[in-house]
N, C-alpha and C. Protein backbone atom coordinates (compact mmCIF):
# COMPACT_ATOMS: atom_id res chain seq x y z
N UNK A 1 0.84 -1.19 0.00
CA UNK A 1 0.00 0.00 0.00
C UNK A 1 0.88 1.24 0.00
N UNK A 2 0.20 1.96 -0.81
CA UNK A 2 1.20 2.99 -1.24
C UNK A 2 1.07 4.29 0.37
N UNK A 3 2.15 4.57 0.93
CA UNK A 3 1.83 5.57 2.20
C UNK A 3 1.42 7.10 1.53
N UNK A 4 0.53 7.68 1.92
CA UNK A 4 -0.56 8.48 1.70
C UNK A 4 0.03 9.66 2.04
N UNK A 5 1.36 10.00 2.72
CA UNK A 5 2.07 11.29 1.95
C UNK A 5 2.82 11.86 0.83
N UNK A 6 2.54 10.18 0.11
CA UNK A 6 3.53 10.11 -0.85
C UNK A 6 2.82 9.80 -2.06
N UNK A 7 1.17 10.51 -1.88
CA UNK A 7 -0.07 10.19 -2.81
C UNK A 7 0.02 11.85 -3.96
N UNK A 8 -0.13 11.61 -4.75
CA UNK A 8 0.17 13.10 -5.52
C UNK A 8 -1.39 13.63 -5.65
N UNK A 9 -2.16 15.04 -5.46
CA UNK A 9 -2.74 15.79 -5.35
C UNK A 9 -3.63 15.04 -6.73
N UNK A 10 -4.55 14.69 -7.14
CA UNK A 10 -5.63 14.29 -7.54
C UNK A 10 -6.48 14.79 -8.50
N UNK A 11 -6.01 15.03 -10.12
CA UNK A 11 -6.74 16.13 -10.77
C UNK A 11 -8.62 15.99 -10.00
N UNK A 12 -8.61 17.28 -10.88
CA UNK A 12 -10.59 17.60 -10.76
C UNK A 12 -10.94 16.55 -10.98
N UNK A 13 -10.77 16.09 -12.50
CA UNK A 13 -11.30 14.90 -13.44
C UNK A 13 -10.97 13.26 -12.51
N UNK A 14 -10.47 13.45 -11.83
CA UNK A 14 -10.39 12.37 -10.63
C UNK A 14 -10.96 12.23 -9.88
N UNK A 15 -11.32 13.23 -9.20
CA UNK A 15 -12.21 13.88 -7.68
C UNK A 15 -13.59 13.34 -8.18
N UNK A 16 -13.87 13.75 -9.41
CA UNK A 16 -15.31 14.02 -10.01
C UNK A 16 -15.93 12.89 -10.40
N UNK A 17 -15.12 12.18 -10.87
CA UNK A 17 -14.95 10.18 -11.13
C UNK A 17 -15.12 9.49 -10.18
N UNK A 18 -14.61 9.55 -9.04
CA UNK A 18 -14.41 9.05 -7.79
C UNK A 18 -16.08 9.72 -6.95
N UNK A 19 -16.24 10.86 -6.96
CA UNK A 19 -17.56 11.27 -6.35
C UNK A 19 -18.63 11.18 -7.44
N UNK A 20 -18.48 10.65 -8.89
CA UNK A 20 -19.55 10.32 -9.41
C UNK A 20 -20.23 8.50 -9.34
N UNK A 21 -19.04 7.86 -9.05
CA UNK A 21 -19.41 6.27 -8.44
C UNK A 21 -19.93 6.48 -7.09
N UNK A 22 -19.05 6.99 -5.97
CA UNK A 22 -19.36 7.08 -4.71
C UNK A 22 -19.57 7.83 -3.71
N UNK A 23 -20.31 9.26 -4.61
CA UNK A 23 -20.59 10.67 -4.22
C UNK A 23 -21.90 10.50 -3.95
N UNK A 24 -22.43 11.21 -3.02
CA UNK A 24 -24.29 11.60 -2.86
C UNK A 24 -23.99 12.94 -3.00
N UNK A 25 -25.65 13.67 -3.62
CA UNK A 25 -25.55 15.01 -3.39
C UNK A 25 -27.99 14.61 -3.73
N UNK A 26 -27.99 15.59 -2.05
CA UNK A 26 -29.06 15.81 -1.61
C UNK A 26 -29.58 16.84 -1.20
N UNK A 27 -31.19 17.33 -1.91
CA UNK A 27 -32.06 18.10 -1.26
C UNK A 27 -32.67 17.81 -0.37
N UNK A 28 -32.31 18.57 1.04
CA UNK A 28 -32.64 18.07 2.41
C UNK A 28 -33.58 18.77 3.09
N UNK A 29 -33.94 18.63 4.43
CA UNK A 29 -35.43 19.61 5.07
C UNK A 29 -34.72 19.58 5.89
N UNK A 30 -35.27 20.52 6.46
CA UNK A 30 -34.59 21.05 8.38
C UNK A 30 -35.84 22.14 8.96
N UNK A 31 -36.33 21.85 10.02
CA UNK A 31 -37.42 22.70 10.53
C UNK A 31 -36.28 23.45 11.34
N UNK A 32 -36.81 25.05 11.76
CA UNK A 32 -36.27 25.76 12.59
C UNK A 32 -36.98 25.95 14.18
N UNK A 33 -36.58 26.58 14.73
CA UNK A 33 -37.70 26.85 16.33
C UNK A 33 -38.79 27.21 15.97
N UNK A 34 -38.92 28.01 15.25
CA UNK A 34 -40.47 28.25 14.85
C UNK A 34 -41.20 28.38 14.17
N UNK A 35 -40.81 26.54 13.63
CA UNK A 35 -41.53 25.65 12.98
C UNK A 35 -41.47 26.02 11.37
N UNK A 36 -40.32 27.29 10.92
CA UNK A 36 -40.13 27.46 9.63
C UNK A 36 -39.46 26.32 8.82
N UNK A 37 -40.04 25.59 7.81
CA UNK A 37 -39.43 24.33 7.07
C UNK A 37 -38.06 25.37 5.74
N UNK A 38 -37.20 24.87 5.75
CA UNK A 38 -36.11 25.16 5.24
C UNK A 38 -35.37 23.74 4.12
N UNK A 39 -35.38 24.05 2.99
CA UNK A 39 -34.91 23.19 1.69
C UNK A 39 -33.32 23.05 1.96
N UNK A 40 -32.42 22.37 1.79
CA UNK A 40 -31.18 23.19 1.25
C UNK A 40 -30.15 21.60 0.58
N UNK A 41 -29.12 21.75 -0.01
CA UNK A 41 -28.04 21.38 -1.08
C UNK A 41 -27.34 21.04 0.23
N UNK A 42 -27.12 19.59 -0.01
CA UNK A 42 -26.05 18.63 0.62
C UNK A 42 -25.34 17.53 -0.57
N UNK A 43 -23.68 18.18 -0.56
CA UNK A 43 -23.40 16.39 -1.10
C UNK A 43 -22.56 15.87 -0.16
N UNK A 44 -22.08 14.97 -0.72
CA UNK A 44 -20.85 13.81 0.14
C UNK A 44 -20.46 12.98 -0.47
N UNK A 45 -19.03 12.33 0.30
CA UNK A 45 -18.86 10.87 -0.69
C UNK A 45 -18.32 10.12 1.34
N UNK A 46 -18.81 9.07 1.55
CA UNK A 46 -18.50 7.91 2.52
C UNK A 46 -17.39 6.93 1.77
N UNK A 47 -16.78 6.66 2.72
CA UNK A 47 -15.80 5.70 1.67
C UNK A 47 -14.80 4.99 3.40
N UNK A 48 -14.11 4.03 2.93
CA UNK A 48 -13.25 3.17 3.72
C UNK A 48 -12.07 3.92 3.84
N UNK A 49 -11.50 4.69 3.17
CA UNK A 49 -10.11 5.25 2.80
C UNK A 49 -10.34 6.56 3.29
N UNK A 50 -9.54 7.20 4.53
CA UNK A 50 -9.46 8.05 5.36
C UNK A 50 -9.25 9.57 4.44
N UNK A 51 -7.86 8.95 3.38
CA UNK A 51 -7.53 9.83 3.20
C UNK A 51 -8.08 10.47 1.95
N UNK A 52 -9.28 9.87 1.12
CA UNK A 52 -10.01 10.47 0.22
C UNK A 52 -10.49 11.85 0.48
N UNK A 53 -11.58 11.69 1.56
CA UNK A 53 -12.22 12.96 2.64
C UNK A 53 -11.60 13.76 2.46
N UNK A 54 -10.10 13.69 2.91
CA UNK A 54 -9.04 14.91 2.82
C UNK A 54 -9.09 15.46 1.89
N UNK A 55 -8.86 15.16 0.75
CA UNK A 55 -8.60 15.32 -0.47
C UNK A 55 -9.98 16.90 -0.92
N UNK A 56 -10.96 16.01 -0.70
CA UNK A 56 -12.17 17.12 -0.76
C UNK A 56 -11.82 18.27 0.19
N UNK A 57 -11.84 17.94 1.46
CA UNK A 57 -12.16 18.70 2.37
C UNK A 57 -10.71 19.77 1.89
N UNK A 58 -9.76 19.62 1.97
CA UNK A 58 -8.37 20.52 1.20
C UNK A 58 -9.12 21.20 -0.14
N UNK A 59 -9.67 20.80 -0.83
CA UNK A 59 -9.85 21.27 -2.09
C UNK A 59 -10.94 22.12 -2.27
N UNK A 60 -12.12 21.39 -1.22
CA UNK A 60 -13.43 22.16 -1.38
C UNK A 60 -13.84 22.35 -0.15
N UNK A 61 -13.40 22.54 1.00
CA UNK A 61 -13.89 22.68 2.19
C UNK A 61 -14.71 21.88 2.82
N UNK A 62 -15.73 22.25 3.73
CA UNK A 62 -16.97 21.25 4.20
C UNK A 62 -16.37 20.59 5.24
N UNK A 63 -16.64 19.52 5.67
CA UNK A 63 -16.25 18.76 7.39
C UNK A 63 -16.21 17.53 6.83
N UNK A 64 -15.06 16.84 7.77
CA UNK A 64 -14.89 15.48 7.39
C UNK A 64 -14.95 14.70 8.97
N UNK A 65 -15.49 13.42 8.80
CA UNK A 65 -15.58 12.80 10.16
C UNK A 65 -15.55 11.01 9.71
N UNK A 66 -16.05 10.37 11.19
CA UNK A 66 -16.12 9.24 10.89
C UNK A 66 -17.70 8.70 11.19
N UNK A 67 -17.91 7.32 10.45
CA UNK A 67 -19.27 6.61 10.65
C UNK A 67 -18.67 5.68 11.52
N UNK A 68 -19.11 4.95 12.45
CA UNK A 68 -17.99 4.08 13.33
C UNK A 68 -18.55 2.81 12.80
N UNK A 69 -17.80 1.36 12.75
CA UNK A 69 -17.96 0.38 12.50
C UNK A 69 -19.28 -0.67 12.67
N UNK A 70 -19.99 -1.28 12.01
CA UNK A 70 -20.80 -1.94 12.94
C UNK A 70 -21.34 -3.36 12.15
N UNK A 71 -21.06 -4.46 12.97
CA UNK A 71 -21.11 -5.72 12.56
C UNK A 71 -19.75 -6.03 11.62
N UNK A 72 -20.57 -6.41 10.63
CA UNK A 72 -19.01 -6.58 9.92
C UNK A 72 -17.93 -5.46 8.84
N UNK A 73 -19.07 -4.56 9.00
CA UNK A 73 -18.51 -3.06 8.20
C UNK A 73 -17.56 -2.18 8.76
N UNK A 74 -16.64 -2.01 7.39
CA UNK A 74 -15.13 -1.54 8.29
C UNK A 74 -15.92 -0.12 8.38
N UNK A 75 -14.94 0.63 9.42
CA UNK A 75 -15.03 2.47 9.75
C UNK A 75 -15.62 3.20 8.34
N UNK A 76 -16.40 4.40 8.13
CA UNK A 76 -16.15 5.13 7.37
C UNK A 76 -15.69 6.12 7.26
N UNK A 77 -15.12 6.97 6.55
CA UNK A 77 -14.51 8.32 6.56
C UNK A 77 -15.64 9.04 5.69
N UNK A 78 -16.19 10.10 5.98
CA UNK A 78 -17.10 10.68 5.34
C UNK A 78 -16.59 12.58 5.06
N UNK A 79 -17.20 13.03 3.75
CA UNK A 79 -16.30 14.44 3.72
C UNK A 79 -17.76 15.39 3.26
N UNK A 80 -18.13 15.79 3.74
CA UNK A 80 -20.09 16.42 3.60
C UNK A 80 -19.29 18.44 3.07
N UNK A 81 -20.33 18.85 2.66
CA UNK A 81 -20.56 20.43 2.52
C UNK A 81 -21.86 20.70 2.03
N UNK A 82 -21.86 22.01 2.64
CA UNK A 82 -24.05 22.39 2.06
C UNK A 82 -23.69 23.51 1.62
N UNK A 83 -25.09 24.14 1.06
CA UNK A 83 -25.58 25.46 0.86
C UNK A 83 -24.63 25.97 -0.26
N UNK A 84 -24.29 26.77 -0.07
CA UNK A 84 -23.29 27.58 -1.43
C UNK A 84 -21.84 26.82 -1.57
N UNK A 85 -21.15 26.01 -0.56
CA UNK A 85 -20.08 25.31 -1.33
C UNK A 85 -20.12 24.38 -1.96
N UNK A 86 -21.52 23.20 -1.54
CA UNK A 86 -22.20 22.56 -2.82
C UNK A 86 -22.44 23.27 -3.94
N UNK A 87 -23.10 24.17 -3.85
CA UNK A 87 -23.23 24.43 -5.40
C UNK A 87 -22.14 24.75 -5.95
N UNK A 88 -21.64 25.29 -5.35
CA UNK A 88 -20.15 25.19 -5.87
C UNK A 88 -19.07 24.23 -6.80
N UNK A 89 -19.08 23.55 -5.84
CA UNK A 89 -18.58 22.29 -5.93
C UNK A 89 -19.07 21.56 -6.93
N UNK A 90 -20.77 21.18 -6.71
CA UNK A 90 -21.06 19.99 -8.13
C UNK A 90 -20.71 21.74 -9.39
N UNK A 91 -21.09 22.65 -9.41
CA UNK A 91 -20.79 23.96 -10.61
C UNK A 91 -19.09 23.13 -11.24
N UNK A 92 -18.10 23.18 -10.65
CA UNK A 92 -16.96 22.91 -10.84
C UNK A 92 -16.92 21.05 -11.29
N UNK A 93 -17.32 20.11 -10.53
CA UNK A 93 -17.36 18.93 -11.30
C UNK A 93 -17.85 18.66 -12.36
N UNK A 94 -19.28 19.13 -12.26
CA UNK A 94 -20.54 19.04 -13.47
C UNK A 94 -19.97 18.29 -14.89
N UNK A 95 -19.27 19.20 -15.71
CA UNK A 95 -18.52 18.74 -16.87
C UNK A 95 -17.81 17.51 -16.77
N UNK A 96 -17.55 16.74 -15.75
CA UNK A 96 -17.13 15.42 -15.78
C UNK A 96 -18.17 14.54 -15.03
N UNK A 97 -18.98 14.85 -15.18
CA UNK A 97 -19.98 13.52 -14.49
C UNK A 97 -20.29 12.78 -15.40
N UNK A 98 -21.07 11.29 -15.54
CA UNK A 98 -21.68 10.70 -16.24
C UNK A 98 -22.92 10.24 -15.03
N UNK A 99 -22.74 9.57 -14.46
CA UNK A 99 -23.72 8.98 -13.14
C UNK A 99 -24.39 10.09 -12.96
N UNK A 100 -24.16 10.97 -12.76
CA UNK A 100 -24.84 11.80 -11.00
C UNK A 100 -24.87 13.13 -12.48
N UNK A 101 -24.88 13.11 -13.66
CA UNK A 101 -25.34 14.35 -14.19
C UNK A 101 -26.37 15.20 -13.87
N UNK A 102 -27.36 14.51 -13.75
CA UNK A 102 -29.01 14.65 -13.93
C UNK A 102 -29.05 15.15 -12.45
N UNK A 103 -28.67 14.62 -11.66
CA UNK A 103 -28.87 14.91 -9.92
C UNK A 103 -28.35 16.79 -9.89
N UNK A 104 -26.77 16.46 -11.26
CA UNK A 104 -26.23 17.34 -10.53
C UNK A 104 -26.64 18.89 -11.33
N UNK A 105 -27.27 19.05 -12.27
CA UNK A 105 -28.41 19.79 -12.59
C UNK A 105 -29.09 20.14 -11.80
N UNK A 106 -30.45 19.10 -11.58
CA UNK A 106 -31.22 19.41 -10.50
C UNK A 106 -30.78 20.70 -9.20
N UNK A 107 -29.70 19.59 -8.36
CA UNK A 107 -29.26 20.41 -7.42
C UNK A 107 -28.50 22.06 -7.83
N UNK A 108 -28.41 22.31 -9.22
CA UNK A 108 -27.75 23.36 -9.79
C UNK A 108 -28.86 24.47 -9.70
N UNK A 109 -30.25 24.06 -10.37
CA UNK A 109 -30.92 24.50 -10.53
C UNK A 109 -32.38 25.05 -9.64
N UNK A 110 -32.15 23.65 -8.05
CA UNK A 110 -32.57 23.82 -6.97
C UNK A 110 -31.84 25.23 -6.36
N UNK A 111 -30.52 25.50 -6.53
CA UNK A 111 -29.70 26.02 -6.18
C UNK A 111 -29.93 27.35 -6.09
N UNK A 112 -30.40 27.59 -7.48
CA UNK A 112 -30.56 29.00 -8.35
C UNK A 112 -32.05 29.50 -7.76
N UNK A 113 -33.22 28.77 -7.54
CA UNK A 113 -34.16 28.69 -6.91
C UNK A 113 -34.48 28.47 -5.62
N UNK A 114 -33.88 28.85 -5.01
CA UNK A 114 -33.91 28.43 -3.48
C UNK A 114 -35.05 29.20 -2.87
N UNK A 115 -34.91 30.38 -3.27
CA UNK A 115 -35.88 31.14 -2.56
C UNK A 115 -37.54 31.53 -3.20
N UNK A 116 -37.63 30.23 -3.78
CA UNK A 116 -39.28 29.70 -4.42
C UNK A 116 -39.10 28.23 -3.86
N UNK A 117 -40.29 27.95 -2.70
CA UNK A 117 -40.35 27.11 -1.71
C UNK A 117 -41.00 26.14 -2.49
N UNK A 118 -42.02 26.43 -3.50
CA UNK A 118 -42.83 25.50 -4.49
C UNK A 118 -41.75 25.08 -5.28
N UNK A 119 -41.01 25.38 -5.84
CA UNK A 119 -40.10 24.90 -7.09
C UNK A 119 -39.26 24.29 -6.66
N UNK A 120 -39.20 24.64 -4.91
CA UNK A 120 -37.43 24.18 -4.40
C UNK A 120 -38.31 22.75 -4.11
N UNK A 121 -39.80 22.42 -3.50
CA UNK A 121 -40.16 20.98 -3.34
C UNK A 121 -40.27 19.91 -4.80
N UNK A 122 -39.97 20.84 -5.10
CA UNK A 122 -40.27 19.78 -6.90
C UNK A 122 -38.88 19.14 -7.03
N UNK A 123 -37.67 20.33 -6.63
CA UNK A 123 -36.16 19.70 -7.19
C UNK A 123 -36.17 18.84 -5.86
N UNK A 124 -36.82 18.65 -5.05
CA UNK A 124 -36.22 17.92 -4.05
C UNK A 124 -36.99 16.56 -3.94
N UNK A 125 -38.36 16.63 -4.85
CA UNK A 125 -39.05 15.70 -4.96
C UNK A 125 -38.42 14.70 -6.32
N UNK A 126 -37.50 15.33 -7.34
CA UNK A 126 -36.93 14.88 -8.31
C UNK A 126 -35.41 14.33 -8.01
N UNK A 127 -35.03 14.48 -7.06
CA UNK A 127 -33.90 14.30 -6.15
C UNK A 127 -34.00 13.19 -6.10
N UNK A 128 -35.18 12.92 -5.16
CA UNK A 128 -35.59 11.69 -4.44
C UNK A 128 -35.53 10.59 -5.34
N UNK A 129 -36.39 10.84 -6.05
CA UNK A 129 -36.89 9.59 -7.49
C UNK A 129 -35.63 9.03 -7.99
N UNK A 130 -34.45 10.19 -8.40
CA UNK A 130 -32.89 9.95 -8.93
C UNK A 130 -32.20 9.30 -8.30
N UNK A 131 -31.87 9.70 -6.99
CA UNK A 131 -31.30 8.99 -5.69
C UNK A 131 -31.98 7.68 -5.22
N UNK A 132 -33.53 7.10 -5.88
CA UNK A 132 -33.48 5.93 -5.36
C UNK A 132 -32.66 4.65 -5.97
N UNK A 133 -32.63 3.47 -4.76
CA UNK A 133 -31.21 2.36 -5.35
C UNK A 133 -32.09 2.02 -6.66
N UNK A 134 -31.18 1.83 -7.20
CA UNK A 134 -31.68 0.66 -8.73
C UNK A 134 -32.07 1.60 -9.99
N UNK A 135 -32.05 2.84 -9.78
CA UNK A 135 -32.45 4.07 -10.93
C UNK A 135 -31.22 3.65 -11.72
């Protein structure tokens, strides 16, 4: 195994490959104290390999942590960002997706619309349908 300081920096077209097999990117809900419902742009990629996360989190910011083990599933390393560095972020991959194109529209265009609560439940209702397994 190759030691992971001695891993060379990762074009875009890598990042974007790698988070288009094993990337999520989601329109999410969050209620506030008083009871205001709120839309907003989440992606991520979960993975076994610690030092992937990094890689994002250096490049595109956002928080990286762990999922802890359970039964027979090794640790995960997970690397998340919302709101404007998602859009960001899929804005800058976009041109190399094949998988996650269509999602990553959507969320482009959820993006641009945020502040139309009707239009933002449609991209998030079209989210859903994309993001289920077996699509």
């Amino acid at each position: 195994m190759l030691e992971e300081t001695n891993l060379e920096i990762p074009s875009l077209e890598y990042l974007a490959g790698l988070f288009d097999g094993e990337g999520s990117i989601f329109i999410t809900s969050t209620t506030n104290k008083y009871g205001k419902h709120h839309l907003y742009l989440r992606v991520g990629i979960n993975i076994t390999n610690k030092y992937i996360p990094t890689l994002y989190h250096n490049r595109f910011g956002g928080n990286i942590g762990t999922i802890p083990s359970r039964g027979n599933r090794k640790i995960q390393w997970y690397w998340r960002v919302s709101g404007e560095d998602a859009d960001n972020f899929i804005k800058t991959i976009q041109p190399y997706l094949l998988i996650k194109k269509y999602q990553a529209q959507i969320a482009i265009d959820f993006y641009n619309n945020k502040d139309d609560y009707e239009l933002s439940l449609v991209g998030k209702e079209l989210m859903g349908i994309l993001n289920r397994r077996g699509l």
